[in-house]
C-alpha atoms as a PDB file:
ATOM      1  CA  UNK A   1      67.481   4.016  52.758  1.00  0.00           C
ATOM      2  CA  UNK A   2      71.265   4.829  53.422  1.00  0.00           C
ATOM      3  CA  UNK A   3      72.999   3.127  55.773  1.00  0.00           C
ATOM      4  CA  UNK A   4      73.483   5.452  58.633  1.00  0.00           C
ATOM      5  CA  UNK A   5      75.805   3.341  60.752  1.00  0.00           C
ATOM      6  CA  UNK A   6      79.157   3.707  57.961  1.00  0.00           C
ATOM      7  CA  UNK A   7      80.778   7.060  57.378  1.00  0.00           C
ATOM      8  CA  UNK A   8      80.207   7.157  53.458  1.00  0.00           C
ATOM      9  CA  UNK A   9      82.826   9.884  53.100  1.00  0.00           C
ATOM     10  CA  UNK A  10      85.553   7.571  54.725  1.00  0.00           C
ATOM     11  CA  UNK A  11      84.525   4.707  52.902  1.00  0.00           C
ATOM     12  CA  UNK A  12      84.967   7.000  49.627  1.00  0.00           C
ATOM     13  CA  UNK A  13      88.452   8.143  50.984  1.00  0.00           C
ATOM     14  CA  UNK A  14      89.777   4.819  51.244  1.00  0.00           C
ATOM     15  CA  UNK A  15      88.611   3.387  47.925  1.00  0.00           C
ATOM     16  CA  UNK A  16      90.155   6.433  45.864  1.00  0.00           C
ATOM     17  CA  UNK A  17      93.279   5.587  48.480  1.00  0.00           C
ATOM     18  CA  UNK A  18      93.128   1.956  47.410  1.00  0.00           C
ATOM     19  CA  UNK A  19      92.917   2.660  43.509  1.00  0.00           C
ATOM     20  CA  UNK A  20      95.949   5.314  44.083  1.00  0.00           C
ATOM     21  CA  UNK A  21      98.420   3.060  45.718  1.00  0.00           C
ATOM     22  CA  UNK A  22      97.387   0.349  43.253  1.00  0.00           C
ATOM     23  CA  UNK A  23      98.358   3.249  40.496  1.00  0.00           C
ATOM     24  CA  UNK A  24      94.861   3.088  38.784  1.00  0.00           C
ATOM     25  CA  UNK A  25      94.190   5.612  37.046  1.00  0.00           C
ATOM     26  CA  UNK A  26      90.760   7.237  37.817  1.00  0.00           C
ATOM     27  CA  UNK A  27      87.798   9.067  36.324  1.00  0.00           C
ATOM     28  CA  UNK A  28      84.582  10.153  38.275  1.00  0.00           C
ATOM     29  CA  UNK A  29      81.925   9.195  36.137  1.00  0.00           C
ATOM     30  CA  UNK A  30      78.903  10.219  38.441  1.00  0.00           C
ATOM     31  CA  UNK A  31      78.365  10.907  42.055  1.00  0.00           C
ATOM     32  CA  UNK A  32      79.886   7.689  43.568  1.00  0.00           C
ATOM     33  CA  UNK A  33      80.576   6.466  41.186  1.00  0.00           C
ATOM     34  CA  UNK A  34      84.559   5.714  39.254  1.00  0.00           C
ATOM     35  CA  UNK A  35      85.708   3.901  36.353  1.00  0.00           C
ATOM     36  CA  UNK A  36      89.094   2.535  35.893  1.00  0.00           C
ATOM     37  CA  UNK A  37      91.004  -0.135  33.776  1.00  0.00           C
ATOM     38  CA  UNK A  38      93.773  -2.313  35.402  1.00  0.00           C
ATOM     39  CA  UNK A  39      95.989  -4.603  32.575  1.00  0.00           C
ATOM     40  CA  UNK A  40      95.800  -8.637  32.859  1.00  0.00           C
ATOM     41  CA  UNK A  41      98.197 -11.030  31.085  1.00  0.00           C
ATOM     42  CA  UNK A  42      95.508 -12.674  29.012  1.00  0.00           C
ATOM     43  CA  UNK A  43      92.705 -10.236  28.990  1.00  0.00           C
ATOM     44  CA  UNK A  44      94.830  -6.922  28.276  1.00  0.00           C
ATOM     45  CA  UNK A  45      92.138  -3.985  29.285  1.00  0.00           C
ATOM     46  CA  UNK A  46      90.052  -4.664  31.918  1.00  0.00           C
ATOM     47  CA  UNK A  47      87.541  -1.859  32.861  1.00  0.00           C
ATOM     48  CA  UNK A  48      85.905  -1.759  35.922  1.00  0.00           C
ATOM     49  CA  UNK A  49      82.937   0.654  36.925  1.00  0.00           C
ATOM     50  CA  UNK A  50      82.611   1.122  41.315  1.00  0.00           C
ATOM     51  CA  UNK A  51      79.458   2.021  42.400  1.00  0.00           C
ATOM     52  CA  UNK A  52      79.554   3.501  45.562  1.00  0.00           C
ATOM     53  CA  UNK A  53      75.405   2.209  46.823  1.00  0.00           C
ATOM     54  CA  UNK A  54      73.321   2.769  49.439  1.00  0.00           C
ATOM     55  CA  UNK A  55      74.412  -0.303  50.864  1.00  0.00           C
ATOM     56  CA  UNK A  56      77.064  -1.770  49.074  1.00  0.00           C
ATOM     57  CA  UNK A  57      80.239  -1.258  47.224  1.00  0.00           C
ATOM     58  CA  UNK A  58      79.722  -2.788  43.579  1.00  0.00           C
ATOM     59  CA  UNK A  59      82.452  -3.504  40.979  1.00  0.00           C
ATOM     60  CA  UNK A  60      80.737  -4.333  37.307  1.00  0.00           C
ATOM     61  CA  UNK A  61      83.213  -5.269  34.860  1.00  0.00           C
ATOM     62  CA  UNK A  62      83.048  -6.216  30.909  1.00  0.00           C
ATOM     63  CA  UNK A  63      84.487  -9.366  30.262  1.00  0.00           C
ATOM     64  CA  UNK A  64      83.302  -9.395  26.386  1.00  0.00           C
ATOM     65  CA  UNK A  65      80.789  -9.128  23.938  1.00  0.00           C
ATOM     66  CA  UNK A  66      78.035 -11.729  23.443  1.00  0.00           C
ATOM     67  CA  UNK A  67      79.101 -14.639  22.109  1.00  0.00           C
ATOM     68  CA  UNK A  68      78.939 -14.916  18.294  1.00  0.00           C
ATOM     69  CA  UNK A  69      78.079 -18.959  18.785  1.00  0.00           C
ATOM     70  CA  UNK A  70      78.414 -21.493  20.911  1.00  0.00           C
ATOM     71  CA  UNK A  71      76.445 -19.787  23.197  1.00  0.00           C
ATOM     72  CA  UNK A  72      75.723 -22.792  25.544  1.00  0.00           C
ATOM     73  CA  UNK A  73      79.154 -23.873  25.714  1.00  0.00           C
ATOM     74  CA  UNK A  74      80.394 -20.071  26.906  1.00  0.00           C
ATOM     75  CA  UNK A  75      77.447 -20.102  29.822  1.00  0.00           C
ATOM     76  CA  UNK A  76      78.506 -23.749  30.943  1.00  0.00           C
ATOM     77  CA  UNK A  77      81.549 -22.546  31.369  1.00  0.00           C
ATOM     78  CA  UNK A  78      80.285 -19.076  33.209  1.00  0.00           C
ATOM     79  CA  UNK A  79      77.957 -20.839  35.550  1.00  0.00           C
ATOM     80  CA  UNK A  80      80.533 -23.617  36.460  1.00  0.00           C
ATOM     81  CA  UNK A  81      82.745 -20.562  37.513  1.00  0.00           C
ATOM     82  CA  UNK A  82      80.048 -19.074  39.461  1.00  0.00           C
ATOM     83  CA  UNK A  83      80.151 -22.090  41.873  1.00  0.00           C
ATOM     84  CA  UNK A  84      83.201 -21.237  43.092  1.00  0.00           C
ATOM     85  CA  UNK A  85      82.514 -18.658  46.563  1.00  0.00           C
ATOM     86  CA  UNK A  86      84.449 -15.653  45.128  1.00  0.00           C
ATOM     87  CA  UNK A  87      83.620 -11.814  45.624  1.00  0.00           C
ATOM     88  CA  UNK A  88      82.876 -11.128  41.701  1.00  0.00           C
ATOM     89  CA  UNK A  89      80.355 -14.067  39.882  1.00  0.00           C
ATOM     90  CA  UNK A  90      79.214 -13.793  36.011  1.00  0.00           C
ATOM     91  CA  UNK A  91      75.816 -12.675  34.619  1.00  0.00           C
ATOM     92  CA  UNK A  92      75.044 -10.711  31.578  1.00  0.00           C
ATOM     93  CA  UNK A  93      74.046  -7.046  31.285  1.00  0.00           C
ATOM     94  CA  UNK A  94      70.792  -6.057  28.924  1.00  0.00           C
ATOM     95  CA  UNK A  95      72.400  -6.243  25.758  1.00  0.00           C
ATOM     96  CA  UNK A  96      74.120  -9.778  26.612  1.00  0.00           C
ATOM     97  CA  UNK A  97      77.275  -9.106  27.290  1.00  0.00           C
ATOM     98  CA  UNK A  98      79.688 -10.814  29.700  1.00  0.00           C
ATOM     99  CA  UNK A  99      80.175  -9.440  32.940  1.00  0.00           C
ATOM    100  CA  UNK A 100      81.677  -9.724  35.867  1.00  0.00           C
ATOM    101  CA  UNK A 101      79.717  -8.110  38.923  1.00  0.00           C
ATOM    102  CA  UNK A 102      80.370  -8.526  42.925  1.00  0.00           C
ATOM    103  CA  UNK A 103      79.707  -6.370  45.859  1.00  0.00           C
ATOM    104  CA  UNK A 104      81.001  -5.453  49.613  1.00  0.00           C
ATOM    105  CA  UNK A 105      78.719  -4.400  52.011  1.00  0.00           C
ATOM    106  CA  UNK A 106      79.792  -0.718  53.152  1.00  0.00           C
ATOM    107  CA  UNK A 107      80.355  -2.438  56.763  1.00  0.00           C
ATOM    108  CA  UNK A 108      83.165  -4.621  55.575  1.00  0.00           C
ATOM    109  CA  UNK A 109      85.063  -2.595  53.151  1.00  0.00           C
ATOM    110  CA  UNK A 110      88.279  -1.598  54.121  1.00  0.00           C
ATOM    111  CA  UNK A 111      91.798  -1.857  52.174  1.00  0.00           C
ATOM    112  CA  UNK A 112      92.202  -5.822  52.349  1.00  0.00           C
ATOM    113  CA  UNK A 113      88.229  -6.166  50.954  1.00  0.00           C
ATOM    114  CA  UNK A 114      88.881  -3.364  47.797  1.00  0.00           C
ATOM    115  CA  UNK A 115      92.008  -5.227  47.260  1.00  0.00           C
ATOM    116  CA  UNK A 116      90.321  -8.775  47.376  1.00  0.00           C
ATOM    117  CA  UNK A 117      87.790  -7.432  45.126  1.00  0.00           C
ATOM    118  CA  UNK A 118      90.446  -5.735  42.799  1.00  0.00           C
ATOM    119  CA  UNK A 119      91.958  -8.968  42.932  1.00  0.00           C
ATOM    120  CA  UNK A 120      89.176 -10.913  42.269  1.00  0.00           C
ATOM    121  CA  UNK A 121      87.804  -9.127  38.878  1.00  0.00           C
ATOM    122  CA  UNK A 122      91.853  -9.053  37.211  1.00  0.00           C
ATOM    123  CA  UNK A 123      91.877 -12.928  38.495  1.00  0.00           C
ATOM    124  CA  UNK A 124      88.655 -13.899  36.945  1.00  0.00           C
ATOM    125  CA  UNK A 125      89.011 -12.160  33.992  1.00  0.00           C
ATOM    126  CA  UNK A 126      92.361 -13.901  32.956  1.00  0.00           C
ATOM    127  CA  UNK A 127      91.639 -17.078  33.753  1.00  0.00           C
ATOM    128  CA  UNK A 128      88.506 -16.968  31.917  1.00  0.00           C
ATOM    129  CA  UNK A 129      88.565 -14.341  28.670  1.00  0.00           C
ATOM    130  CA  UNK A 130      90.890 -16.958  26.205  1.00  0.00           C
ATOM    131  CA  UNK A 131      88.114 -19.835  26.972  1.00  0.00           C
ATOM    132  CA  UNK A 132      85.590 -17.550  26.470  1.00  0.00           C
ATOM    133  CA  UNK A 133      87.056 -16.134  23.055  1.00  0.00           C
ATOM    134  CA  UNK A 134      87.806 -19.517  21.802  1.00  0.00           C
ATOM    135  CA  UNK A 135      84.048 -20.928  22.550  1.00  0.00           C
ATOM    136  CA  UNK A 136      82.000 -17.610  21.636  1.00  0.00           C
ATOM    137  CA  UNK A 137      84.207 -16.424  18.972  1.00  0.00           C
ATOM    138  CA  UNK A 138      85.879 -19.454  17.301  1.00  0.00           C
ATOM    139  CA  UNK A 139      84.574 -18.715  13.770  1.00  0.00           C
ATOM    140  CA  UNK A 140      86.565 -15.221  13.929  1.00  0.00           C
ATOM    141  CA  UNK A 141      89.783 -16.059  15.323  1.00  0.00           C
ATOM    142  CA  UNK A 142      90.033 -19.381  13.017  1.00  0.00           C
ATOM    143  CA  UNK A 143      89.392 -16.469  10.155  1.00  0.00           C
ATOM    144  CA  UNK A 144      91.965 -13.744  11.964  1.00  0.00           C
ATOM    145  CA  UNK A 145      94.478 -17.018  12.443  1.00  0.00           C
ATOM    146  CA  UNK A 146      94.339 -17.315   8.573  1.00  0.00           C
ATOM    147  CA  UNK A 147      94.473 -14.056   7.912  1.00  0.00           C
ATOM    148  CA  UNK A 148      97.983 -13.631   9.985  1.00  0.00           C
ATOM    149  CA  UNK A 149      99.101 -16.960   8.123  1.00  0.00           C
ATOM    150  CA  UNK A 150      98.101 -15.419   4.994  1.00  0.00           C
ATOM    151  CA  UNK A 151     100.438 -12.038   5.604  1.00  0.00           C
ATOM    152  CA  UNK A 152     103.109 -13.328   7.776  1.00  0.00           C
ATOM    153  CA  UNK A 153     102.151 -12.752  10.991  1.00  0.00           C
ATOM    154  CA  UNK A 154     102.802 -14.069  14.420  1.00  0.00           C
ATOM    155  CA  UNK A 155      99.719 -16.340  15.744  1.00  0.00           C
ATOM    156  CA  UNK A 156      97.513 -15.129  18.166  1.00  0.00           C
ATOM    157  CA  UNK A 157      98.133 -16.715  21.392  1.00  0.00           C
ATOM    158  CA  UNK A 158      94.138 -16.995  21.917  1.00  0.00           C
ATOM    159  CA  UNK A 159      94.130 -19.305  18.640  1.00  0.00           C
ATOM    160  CA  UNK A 160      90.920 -22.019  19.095  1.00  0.00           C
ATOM    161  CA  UNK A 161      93.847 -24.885  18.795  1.00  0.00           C
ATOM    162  CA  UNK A 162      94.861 -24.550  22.074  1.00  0.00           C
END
């Protein structure tokens, strides 16, 4: 049942106002429904698909692949951030990648809740992607480290040392 008591097409409006004046760039990829990709410092491309629901307005975002190994190290690490009361929490989607998921009932959203939730996904995802790479994916970056050893290259700044 759609909730009758928010005017959907203002509520539409001021998302595609919010993701303009935050100078997204934005494709419709379904009725209600928009993907975009802001930039982070750590985590470079961060794509982020807004669902425009019955009920809710729902940001899903990949954070990476599943984890080569240390599988029980990356969801420690996911669940301990979960604790924390933020708009956007991890889970995993049905092939078992990472995401990042969070929602605003169509009652509160408004400019400062799109923007918290904006906020929230480019937040988590930075502070979280390098420990992620280094506990999922250490066997490939320790081989990619050698690699840029090997032909000169710069480190990667994600390198499991640190």
């Amino acid at each position: 049942m759609v909730d009758s008591s928010v005017d959907r097409d203002a509520i539409r409006s001021l998302l595609l106002d919010a993701l303009e004046a935050a100078e997204l760039d934005v494709d419709e990829v379904g009725e209600d429904r928009w993907m975009t990709m802001m930039a982070g410092q750590w985590k470079r491309t961060i794509p982020m698909l807004l669902d425009l629901e019955e009920r809710s307005l729902r940001v899903t975002s990949l954070l990476a692949g599943a984890p080569d190994e240390g599988h029980e190290d990356v969801y420690r690490l996911l669940l301990q951030r979960n604790q924390k009361p933020l708009p956007v929490h991890f889970a995993l989607d049905d092939e078992g990648d990472i995401i990042l998921t969070g929602s605003v009932p169509l009652s509160a959203v408004d400019e400062r809740a799109v923007d918290e939730l904006l906020g929230a996904v480019l937040a988590v995802s930075d502070d979280t992607f390098n420990s992620v790479l280094r506990k999922g994916f250490a066997s490939y970056i320790d081989a990619e480290q050698r690699w840029r050893e090997k032909t000169g290259q710069s480190p990667n700044p994600v390198s499991t040392q640190g």
